[in-house]
C-alpha atoms as a PDB file:
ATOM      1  CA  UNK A   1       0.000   0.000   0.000  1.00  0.00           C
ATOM      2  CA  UNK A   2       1.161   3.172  -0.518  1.00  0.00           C
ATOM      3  CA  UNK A   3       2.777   4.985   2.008  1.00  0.00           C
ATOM      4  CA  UNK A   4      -0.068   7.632   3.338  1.00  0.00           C
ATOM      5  CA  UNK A   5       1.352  11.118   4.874  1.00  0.00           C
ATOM      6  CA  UNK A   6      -0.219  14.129   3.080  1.00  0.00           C
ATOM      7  CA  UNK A   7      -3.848  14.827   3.124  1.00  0.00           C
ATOM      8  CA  UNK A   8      -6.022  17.939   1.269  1.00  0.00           C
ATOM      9  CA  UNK A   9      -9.430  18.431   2.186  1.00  0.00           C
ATOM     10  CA  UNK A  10     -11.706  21.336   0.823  1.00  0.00           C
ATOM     11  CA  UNK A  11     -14.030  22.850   2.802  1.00  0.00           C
ATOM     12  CA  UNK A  12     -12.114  22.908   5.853  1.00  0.00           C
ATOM     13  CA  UNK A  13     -13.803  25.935   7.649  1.00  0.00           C
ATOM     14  CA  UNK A  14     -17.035  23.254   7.502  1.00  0.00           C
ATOM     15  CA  UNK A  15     -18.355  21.428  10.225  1.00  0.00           C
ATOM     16  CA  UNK A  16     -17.300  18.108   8.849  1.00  0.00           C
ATOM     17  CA  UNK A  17     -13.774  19.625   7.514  1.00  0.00           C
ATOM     18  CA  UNK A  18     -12.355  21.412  10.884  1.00  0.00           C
ATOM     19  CA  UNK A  19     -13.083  18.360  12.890  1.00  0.00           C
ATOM     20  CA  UNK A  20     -11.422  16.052  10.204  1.00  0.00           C
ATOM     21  CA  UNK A  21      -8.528  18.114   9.889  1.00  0.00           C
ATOM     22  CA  UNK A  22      -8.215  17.762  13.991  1.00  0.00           C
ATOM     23  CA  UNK A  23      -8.122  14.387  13.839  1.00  0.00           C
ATOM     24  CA  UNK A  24      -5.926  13.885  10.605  1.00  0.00           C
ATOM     25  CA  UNK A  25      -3.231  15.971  13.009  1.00  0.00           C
ATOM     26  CA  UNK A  26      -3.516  14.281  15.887  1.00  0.00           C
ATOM     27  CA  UNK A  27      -2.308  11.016  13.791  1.00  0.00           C
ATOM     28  CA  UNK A  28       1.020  12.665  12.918  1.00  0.00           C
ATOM     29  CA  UNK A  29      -0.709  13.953   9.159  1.00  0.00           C
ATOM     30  CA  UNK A  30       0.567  16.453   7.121  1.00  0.00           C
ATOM     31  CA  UNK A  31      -2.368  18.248   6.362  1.00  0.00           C
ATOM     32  CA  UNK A  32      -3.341  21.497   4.201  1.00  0.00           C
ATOM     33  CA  UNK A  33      -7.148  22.477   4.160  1.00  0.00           C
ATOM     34  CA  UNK A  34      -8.994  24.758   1.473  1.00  0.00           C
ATOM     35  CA  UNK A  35     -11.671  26.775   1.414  1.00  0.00           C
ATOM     36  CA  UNK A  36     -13.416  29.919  -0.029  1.00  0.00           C
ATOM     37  CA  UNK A  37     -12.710  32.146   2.966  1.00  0.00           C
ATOM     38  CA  UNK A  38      -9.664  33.861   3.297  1.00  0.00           C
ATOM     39  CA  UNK A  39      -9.333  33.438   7.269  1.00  0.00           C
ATOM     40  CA  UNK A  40      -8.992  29.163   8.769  1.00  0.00           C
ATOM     41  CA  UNK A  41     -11.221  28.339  11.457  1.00  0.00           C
ATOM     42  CA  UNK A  42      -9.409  25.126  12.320  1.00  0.00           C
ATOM     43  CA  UNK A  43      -5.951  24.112  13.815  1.00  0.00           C
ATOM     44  CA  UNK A  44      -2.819  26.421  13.960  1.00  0.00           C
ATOM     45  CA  UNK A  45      -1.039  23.447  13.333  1.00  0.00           C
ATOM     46  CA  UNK A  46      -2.362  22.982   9.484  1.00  0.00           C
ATOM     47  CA  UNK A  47      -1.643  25.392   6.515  1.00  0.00           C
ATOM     48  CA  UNK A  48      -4.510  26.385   4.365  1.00  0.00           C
ATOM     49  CA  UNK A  49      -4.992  28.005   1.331  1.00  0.00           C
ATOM     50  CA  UNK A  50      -8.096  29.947  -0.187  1.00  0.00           C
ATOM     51  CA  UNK A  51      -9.344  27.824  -2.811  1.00  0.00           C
ATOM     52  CA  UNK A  52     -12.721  28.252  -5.061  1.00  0.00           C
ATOM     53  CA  UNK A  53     -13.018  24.983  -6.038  1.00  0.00           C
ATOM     54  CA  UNK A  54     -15.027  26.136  -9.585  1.00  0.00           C
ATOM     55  CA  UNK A  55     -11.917  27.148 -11.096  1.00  0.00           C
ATOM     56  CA  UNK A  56     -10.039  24.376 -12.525  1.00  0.00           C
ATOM     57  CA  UNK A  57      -6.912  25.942 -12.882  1.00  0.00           C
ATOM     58  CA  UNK A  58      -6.623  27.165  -9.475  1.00  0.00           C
ATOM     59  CA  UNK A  59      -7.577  23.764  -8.464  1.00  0.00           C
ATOM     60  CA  UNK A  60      -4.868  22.089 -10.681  1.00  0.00           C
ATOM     61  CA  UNK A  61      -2.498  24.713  -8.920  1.00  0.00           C
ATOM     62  CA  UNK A  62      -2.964  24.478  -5.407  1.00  0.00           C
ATOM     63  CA  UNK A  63      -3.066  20.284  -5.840  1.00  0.00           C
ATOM     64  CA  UNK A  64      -0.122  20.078  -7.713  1.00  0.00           C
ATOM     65  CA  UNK A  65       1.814  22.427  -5.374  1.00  0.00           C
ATOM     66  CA  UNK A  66       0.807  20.329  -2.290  1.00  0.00           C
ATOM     67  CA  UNK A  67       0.988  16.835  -3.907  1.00  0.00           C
ATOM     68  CA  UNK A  68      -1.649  15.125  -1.085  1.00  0.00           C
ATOM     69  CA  UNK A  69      -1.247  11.349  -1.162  1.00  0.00           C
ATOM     70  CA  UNK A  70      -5.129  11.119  -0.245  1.00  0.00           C
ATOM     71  CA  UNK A  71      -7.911  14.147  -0.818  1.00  0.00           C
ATOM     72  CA  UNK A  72     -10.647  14.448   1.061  1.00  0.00           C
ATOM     73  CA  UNK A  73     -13.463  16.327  -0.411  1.00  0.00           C
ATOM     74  CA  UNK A  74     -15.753  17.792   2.133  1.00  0.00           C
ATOM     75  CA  UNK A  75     -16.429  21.198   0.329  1.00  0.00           C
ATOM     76  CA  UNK A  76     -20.146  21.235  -1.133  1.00  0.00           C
ATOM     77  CA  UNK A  77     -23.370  23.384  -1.120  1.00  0.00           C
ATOM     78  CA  UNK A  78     -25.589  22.498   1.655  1.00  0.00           C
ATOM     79  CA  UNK A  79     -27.994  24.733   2.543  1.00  0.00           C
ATOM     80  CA  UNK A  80     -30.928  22.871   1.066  1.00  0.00           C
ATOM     81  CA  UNK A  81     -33.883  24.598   0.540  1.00  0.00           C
ATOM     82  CA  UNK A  82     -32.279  27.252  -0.667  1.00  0.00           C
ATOM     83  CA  UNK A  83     -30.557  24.873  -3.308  1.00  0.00           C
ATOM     84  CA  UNK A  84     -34.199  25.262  -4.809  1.00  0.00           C
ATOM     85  CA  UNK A  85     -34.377  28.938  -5.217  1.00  0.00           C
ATOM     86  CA  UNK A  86     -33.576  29.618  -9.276  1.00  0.00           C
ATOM     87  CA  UNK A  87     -31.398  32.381  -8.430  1.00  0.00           C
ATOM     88  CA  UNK A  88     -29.137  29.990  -6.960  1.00  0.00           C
ATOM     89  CA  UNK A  89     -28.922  26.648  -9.006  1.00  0.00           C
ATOM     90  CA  UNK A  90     -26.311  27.469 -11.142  1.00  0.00           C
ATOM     91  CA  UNK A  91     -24.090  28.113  -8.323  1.00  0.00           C
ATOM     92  CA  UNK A  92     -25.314  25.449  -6.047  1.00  0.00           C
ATOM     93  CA  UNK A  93     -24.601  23.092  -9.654  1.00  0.00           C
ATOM     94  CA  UNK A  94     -20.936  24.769  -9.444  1.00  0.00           C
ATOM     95  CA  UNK A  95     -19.679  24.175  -6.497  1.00  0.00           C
ATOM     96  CA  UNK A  96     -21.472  20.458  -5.926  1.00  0.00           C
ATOM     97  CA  UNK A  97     -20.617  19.243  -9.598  1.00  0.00           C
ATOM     98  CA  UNK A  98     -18.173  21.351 -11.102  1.00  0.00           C
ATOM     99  CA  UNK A  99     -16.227  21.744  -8.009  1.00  0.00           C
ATOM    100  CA  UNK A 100     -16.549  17.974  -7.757  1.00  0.00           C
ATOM    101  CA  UNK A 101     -15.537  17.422 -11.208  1.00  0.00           C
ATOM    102  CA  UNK A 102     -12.179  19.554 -10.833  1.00  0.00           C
ATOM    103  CA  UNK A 103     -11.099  17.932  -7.710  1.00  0.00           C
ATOM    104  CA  UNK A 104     -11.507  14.684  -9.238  1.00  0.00           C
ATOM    105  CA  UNK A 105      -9.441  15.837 -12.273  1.00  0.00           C
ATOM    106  CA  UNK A 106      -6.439  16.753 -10.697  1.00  0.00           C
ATOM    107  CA  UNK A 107      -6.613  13.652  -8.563  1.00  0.00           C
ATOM    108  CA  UNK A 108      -6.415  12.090 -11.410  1.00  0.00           C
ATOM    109  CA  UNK A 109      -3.473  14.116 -12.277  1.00  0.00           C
ATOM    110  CA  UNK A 110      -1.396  13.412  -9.490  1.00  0.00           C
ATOM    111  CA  UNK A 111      -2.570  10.029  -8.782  1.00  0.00           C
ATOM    112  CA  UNK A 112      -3.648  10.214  -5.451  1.00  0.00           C
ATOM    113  CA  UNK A 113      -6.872   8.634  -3.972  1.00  0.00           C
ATOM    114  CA  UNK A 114     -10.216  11.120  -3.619  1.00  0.00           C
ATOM    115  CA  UNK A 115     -12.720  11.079  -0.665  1.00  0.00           C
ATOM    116  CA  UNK A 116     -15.973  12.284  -1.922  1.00  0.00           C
ATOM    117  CA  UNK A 117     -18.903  12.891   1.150  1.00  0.00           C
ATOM    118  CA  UNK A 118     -21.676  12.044  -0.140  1.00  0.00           C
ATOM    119  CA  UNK A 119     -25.281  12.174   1.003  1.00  0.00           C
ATOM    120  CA  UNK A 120     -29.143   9.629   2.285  1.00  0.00           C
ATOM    121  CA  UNK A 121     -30.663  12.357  -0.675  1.00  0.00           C
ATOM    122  CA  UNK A 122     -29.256  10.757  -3.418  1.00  0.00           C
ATOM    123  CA  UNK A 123     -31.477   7.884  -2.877  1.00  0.00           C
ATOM    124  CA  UNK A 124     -35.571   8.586  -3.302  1.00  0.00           C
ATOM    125  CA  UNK A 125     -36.761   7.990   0.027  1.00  0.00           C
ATOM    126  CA  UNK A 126     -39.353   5.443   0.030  1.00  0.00           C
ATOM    127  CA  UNK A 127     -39.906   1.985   1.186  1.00  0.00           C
ATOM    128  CA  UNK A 128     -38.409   1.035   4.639  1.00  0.00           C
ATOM    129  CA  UNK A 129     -35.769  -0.729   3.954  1.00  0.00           C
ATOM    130  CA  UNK A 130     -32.154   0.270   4.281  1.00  0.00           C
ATOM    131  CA  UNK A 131     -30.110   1.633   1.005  1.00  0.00           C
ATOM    132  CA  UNK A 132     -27.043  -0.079   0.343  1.00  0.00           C
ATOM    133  CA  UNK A 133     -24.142   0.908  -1.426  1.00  0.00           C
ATOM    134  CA  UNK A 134     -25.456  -0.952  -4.018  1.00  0.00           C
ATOM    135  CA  UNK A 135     -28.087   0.326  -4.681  1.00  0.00           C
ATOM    136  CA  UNK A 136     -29.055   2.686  -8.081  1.00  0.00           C
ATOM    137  CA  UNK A 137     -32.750   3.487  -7.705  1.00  0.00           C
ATOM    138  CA  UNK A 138     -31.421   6.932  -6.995  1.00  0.00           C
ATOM    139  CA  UNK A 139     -34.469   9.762  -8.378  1.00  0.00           C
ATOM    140  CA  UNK A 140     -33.172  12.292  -5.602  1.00  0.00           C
ATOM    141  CA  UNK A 141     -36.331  14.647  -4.561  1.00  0.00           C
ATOM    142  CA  UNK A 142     -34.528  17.830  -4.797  1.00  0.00           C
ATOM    143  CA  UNK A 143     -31.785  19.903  -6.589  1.00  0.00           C
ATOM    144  CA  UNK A 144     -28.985  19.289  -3.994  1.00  0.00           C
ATOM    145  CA  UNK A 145     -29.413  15.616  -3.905  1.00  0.00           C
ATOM    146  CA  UNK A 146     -29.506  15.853  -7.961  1.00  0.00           C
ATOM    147  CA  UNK A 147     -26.548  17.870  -7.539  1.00  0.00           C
ATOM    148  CA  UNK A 148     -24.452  14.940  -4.928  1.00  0.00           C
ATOM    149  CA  UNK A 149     -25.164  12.338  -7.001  1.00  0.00           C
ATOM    150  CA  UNK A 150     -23.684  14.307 -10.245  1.00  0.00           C
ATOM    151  CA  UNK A 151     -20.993  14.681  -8.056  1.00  0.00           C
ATOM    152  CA  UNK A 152     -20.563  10.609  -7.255  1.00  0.00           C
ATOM    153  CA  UNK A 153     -20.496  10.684 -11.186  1.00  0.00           C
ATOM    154  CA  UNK A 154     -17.576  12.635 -11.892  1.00  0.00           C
ATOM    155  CA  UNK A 155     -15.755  11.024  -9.191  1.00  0.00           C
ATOM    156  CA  UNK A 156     -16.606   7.349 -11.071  1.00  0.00           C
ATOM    157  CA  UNK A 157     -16.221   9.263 -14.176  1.00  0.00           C
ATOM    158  CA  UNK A 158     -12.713  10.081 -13.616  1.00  0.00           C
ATOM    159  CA  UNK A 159     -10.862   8.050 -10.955  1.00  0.00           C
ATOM    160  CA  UNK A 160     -10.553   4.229 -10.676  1.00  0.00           C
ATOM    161  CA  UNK A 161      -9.252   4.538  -6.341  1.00  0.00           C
ATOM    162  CA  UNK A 162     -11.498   6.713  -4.812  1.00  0.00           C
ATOM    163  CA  UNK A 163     -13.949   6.868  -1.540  1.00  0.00           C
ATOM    164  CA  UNK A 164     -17.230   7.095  -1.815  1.00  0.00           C
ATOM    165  CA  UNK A 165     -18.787   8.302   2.264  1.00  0.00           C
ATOM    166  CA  UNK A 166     -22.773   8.881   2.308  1.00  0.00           C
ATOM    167  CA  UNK A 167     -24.185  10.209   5.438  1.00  0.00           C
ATOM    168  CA  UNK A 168     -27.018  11.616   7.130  1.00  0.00           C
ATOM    169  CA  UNK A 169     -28.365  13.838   9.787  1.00  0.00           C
ATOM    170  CA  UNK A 170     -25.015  15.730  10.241  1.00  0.00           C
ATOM    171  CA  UNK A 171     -24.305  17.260  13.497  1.00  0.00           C
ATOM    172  CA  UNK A 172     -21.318  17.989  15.358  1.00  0.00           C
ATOM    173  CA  UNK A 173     -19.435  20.922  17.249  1.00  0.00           C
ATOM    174  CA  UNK A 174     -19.010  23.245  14.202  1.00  0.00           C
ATOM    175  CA  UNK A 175     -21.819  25.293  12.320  1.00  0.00           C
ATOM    176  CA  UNK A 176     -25.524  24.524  12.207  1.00  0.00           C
ATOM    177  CA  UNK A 177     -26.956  21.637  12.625  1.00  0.00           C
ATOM    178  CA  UNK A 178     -30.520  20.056  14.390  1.00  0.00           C
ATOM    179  CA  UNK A 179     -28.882  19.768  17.613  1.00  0.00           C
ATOM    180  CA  UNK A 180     -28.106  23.157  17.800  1.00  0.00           C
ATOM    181  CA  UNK A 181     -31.389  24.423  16.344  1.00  0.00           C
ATOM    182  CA  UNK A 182     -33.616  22.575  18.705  1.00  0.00           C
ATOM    183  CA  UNK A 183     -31.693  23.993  21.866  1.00  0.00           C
ATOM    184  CA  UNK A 184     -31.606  27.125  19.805  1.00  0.00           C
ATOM    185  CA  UNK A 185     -35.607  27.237  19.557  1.00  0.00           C
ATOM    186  CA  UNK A 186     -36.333  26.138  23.208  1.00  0.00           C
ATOM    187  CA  UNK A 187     -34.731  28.894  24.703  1.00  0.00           C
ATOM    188  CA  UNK A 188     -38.180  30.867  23.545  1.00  0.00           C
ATOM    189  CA  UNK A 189     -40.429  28.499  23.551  1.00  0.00           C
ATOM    190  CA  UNK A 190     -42.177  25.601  25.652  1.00  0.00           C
ATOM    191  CA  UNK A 191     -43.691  23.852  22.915  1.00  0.00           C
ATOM    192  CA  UNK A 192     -42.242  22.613  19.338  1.00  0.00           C
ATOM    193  CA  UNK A 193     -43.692  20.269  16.567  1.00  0.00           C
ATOM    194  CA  UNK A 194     -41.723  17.665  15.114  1.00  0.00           C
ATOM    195  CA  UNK A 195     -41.643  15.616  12.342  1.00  0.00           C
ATOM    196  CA  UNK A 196     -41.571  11.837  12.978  1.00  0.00           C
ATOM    197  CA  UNK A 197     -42.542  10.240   9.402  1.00  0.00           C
ATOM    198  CA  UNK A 198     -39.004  11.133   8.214  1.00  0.00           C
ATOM    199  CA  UNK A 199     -36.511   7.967   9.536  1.00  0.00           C
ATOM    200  CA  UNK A 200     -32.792   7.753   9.498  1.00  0.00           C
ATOM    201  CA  UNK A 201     -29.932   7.911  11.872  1.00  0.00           C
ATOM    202  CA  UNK A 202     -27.794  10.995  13.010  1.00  0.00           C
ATOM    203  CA  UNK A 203     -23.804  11.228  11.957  1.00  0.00           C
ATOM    204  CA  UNK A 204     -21.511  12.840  14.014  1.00  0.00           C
ATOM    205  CA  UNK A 205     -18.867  14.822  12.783  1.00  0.00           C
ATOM    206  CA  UNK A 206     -16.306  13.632  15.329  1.00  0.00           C
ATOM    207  CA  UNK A 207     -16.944   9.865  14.864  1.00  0.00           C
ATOM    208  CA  UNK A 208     -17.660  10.458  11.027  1.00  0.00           C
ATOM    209  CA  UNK A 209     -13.706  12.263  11.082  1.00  0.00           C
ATOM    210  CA  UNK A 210     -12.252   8.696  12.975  1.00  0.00           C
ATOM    211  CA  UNK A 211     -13.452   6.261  10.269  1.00  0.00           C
ATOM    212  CA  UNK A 212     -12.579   8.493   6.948  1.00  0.00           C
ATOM    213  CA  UNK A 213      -9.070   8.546   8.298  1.00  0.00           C
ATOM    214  CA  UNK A 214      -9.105   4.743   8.949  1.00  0.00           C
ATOM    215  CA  UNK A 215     -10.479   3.893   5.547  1.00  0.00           C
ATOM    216  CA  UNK A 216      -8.084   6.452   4.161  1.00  0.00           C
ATOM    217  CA  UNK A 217      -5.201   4.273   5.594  1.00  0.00           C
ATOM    218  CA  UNK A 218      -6.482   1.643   3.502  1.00  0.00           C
ATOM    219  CA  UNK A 219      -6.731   0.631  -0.413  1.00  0.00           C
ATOM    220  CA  UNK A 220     -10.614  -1.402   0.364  1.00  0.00           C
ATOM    221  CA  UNK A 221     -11.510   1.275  -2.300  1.00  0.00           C
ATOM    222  CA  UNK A 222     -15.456   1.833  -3.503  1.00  0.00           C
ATOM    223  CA  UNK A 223     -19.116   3.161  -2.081  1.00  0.00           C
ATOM    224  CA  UNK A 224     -19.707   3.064   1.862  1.00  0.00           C
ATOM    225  CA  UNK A 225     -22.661   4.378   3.927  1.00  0.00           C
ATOM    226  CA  UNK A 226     -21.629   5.731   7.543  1.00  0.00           C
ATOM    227  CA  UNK A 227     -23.797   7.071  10.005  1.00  0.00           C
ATOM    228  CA  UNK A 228     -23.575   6.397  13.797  1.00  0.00           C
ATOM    229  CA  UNK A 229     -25.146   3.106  15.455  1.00  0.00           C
ATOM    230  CA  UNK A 230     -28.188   3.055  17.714  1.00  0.00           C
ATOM    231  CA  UNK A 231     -31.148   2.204  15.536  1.00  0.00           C
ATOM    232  CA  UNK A 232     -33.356   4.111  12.993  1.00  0.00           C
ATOM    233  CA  UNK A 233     -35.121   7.559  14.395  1.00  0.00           C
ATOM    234  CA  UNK A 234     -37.505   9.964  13.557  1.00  0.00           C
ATOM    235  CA  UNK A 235     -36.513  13.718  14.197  1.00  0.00           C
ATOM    236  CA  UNK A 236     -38.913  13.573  16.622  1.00  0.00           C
ATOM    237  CA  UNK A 237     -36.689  10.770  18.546  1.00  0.00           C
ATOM    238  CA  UNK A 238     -34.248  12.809  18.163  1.00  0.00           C
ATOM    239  CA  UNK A 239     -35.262  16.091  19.321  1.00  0.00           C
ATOM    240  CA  UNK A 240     -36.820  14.071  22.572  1.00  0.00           C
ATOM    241  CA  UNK A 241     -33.826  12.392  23.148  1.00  0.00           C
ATOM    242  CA  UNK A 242     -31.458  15.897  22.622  1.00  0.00           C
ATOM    243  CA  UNK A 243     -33.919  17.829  25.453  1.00  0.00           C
ATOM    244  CA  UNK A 244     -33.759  14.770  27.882  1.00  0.00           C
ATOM    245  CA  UNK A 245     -29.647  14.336  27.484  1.00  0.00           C
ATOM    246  CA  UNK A 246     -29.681  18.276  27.933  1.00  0.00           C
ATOM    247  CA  UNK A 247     -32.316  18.451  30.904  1.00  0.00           C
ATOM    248  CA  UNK A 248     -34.677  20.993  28.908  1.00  0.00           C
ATOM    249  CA  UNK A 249     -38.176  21.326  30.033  1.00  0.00           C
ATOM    250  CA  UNK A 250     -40.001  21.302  26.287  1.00  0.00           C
ATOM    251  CA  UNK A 251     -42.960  19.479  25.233  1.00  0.00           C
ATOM    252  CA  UNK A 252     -42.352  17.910  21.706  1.00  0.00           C
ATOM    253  CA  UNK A 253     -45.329  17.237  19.551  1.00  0.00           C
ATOM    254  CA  UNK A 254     -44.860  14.049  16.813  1.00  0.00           C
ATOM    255  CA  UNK A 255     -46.784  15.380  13.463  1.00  0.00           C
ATOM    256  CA  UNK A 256     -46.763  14.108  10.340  1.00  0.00           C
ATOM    257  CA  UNK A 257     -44.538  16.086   7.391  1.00  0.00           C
ATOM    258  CA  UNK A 258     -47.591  17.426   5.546  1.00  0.00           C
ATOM    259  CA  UNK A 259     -48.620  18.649   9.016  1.00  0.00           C
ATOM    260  CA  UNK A 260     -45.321  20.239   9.523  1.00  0.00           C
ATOM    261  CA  UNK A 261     -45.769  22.399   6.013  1.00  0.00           C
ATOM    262  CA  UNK A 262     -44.083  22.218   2.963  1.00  0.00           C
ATOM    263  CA  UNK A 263     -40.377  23.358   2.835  1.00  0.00           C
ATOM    264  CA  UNK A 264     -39.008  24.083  -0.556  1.00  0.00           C
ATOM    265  CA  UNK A 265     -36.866  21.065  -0.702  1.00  0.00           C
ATOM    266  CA  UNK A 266     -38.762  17.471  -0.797  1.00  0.00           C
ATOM    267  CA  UNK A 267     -37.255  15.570   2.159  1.00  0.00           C
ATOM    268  CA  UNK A 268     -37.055  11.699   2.391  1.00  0.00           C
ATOM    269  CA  UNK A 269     -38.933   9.511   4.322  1.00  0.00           C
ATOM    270  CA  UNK A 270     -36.282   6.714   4.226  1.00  0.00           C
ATOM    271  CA  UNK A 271     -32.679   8.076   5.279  1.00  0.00           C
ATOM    272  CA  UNK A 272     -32.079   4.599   6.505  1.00  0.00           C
ATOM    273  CA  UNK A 273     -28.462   3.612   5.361  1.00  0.00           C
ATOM    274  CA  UNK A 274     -27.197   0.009   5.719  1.00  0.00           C
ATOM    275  CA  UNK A 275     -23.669  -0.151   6.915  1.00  0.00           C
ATOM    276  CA  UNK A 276     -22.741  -3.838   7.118  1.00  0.00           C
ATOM    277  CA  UNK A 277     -20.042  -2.989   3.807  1.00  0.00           C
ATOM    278  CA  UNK A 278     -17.744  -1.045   6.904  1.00  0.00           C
ATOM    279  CA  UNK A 279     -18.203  -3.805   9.491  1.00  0.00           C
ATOM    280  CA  UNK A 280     -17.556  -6.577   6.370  1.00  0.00           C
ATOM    281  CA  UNK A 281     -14.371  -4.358   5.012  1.00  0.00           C
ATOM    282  CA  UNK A 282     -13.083  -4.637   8.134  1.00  0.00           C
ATOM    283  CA  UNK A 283     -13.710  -0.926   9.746  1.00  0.00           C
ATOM    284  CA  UNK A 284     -14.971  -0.058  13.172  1.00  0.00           C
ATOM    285  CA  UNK A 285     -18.766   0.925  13.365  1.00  0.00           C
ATOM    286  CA  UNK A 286     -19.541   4.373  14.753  1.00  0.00           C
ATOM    287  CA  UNK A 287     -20.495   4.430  17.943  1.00  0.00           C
ATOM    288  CA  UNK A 288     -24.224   5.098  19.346  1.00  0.00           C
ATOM    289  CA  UNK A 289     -25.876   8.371  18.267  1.00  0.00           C
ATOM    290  CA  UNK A 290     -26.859   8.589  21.980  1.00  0.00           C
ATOM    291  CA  UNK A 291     -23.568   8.331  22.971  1.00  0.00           C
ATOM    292  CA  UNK A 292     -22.313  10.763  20.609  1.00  0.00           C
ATOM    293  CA  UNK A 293     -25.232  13.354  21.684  1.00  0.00           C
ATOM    294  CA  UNK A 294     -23.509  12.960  24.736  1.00  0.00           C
ATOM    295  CA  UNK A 295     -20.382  13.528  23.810  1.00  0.00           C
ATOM    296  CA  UNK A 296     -21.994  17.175  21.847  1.00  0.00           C
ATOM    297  CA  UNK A 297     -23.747  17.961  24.783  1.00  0.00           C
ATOM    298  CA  UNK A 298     -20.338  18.216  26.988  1.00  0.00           C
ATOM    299  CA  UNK A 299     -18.526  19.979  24.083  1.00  0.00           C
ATOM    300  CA  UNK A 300     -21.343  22.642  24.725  1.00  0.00           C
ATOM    301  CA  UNK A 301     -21.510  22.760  28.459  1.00  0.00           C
END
């Protein structure tokens, strides 16, 4: 196997990226993170570089300057709903494909192995049972999941090693996330409505960070779902369980998605991701959501 010391991953002022970076250090990694801000957010300890990922050539560039044995590609457009306003497709179609597209390309360049986080929207959300890697009844419900599956295209497309990471129901210490809204929203009110028709399992960004370096340490190349253990949830399991672990006083009402209202982005009911490929490859499972919501709940106290 070839000898694995330098690692590049976009989007490194993220919530996935910072933590990732953290962890990649405290192996011994050199490590140089990119991003479209010109200020880092992350560790002292790792150089970084302002990157906008659309522009081929300054990809090509910064890549072949830094010759990473393994990329990591945790950059991407994720704000959802507003994925579906017009105004901002074309960019949301930049920075998910194209920006996908280029990092894959000079990959390909330097021969060096490509993470690409993907995503449960790919997939079309019905039924009840788990998606495997294997699976290709994709028909995503909305323009960023169109968008993350171009993006598993161009990696295919291009590159014969690569990594392939979908996840789900992202939360962690960095930026927003569900955790941090629901605490957010109790502090003004006593009441909140829930969805509980809409099933997956949460992924945290510190556990999530463990496993891509592991796999990135290996050559078991191809598609794997990761998302913590514990069981499939609703939101509404989740938002219980995140006010009893935090010892808020809120009253959480179950309803049904059309109850909720319509957001612009279609949501899936089935975000349930099967990850017996990890445990069969030979990886470590992540550990209990619950446990990790513990785990949050201490970084924030």
């Amino acid at each position: 196997m070839q000898d694995v010391k330098k690692f590049f991953i976009t989007g490194a002022n993220g919530q996935l990226g910072r933590d990732l970076i953290h962890e990649l250090i405290s192996r011994g990694f050199e490590c140089i993170g990119s991003d479209l801000g010109e200020n880092f957010t992350g560790p002292e300890n790792c150089k970084y570089i302002p990157l906008d990922i659309t522009n081929y050539e300054k990809v090509e560039e910064a890549i072949k300057n830094f010759m990473p044995d393994r990329i990591i590609h945790c950059a991407a457009w994720t704000a959802v709903d507003a994925a579906e306003d017009e105004a901002n497709k074309d960019k949301v179609f930049a920075v998910n494909v194209t920006g996908t597209e280029n990092i894959a390309r000079a990959c390909k360049k330097i021969n060096s192995v490509m993470t690409y986080i993907s995503t449960d929207y790919i997939f079309d959300g019905t039924g009840e049972r788990a998606w495997t890697p294997d699976d290709e009844n994709f028909s995503p419900l909305n323009f960023y999941g169109e968008t993350k599956l171009k993006g598993e295209f161009a990696v295919k497309k291009y590159l014969e090693k690569f990594f392939i990471v979908r996840i789900a129901w992202v939360f962690g210490p960095h930026g927003n996330n569900f955790v941090k809204t629901m605490l957010k929203i109790a502090e003004n009110h006593d009441t909140l409505r829930v969805v509980n028709d809409q099933i997956g399992t949460p992924t945290y960004t510190p556990d999530l960070s463990r496993l891509l370096a592991d796999i990135n340490m290996t050559e078991k190349f191809g598609i794997y779902h990761a998302t913590n253990e514990g069981g499939f949830i609703s939101w509404y399991d989740f938002a219980k369980e995140i006010f009893s672990q935090a010892k808020v006083n809120v009253k959480v009402i179950p309803v049904s998605s059309s109850e909720y209202g319509a957001s612009k982005a279609k949501r899936p009911f089935n975000s349930r991701l099967d990850k017996s490929k990890l445990k069969s490859s030979g990886f470590d499972l992540l550990p209990d959501w619950r446990d990790a919501l513990r785990r949050e709940l201490e970084v924030k106290s």
